[in-house]
Protein backbone atom coordinates (compact mmCIF):
# COMPACT_ATOMS: atom_id res chain seq x y z
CA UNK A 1 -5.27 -27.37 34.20
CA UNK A 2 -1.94 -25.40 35.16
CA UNK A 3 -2.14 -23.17 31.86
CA UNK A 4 -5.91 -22.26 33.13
CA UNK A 5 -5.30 -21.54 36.26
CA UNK A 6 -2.56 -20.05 35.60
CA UNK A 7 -3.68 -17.84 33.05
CA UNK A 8 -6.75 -16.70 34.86
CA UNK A 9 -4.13 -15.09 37.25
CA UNK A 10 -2.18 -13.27 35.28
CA UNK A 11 -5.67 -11.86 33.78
CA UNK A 12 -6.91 -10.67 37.19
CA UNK A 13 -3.08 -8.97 37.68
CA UNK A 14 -3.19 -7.45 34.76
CA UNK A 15 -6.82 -6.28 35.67
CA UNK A 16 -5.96 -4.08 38.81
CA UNK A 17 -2.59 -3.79 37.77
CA UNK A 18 -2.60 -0.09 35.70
CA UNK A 19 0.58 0.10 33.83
CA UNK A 20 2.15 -2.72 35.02
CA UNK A 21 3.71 -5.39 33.38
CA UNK A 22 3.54 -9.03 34.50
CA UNK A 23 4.97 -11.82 33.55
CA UNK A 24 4.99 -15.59 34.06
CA UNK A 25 7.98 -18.01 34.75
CA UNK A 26 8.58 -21.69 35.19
CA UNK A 27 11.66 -22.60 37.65
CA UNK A 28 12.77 -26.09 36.68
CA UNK A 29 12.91 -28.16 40.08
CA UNK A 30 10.85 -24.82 41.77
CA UNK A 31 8.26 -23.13 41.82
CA UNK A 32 6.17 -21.46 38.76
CA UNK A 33 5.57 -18.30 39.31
CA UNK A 34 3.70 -14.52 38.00
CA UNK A 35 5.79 -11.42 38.15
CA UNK A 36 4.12 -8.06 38.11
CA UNK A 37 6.37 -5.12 37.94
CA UNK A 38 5.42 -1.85 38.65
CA UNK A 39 8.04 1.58 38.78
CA UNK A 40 10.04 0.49 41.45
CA UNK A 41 8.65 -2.90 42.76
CA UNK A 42 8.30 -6.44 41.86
CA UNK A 43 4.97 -8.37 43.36
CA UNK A 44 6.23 -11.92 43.13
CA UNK A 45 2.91 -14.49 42.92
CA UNK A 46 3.07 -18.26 43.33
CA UNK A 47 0.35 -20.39 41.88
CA UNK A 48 -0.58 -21.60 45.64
CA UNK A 49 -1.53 -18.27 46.17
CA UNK A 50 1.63 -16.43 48.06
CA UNK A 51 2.36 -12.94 47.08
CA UNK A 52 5.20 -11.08 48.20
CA UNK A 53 6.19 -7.55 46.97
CA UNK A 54 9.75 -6.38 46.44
CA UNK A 55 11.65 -3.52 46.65
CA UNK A 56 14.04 -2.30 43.77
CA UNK A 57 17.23 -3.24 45.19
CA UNK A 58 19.14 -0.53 43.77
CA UNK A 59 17.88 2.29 41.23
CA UNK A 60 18.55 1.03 37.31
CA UNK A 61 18.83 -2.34 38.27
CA UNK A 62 16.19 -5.32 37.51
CA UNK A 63 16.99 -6.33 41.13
CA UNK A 64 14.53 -6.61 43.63
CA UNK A 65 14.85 -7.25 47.36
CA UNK A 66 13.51 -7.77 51.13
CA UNK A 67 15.04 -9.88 53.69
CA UNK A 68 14.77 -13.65 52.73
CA UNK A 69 13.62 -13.21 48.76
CA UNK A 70 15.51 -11.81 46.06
CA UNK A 71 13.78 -11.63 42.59
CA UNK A 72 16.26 -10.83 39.42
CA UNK A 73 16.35 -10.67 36.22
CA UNK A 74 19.60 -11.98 34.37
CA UNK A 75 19.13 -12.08 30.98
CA UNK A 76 16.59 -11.79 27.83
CA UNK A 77 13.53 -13.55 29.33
CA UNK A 78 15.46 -15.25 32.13
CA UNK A 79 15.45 -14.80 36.28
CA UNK A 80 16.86 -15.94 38.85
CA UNK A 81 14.29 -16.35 42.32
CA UNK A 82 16.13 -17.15 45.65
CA UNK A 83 13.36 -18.05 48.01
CA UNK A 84 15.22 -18.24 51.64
CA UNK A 85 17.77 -20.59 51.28
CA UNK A 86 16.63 -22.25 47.97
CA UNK A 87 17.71 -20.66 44.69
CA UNK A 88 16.20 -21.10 41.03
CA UNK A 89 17.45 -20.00 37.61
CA UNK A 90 13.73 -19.38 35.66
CA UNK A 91 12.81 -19.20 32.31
CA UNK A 92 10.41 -16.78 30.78
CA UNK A 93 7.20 -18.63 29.95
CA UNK A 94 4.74 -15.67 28.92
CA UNK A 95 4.11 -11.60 29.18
């Protein structure tokens, strides 16, 4: 039920989304959620239905910021979401 759910969202992202990218990611012991990037943002979706859009923290960098959330990415596939004072290391589940 998860996967369907889940993969109905990413298909209405990716549906008013233009050139963006999105991905999806599981956070062991947090939350799963979609990424969408666009040129210089990051629209972070849960699956309970919370969006928040980031800023690129700083220009060439896979770092994305506002006050309270930072999304990142850290490696091949990999990310690392820190959610207000809760922070997960997430793995790359689809693009």
């Amino acid at each position: 039920m998860r996967y369907v759910i889940a993969s109905a969202l990413i298909a209405g992202l990716a549906a008013c989304s233009g050139g963006s990218k999105t991905a999806t990611f599981s956070c062991p012991n947090g939350p799963e959620i979609a990424v969408t990037y666009a040129d210089d943002t990051a629209t972070v979706t849960f699956f309970g239905g919370r969006t928040e859009t980031l800023p690129r923290f700083e220009p060439g960098k896979e770092t994305y910021a506002k006050p309270g959330m930072v999304w990142s990415e850290t490696g091949f596939r990999t990310g690392r979401l820190t959610d207000g004072t809760s922070s997960y290391s997430c793995d790359q589940t689809s693009v």
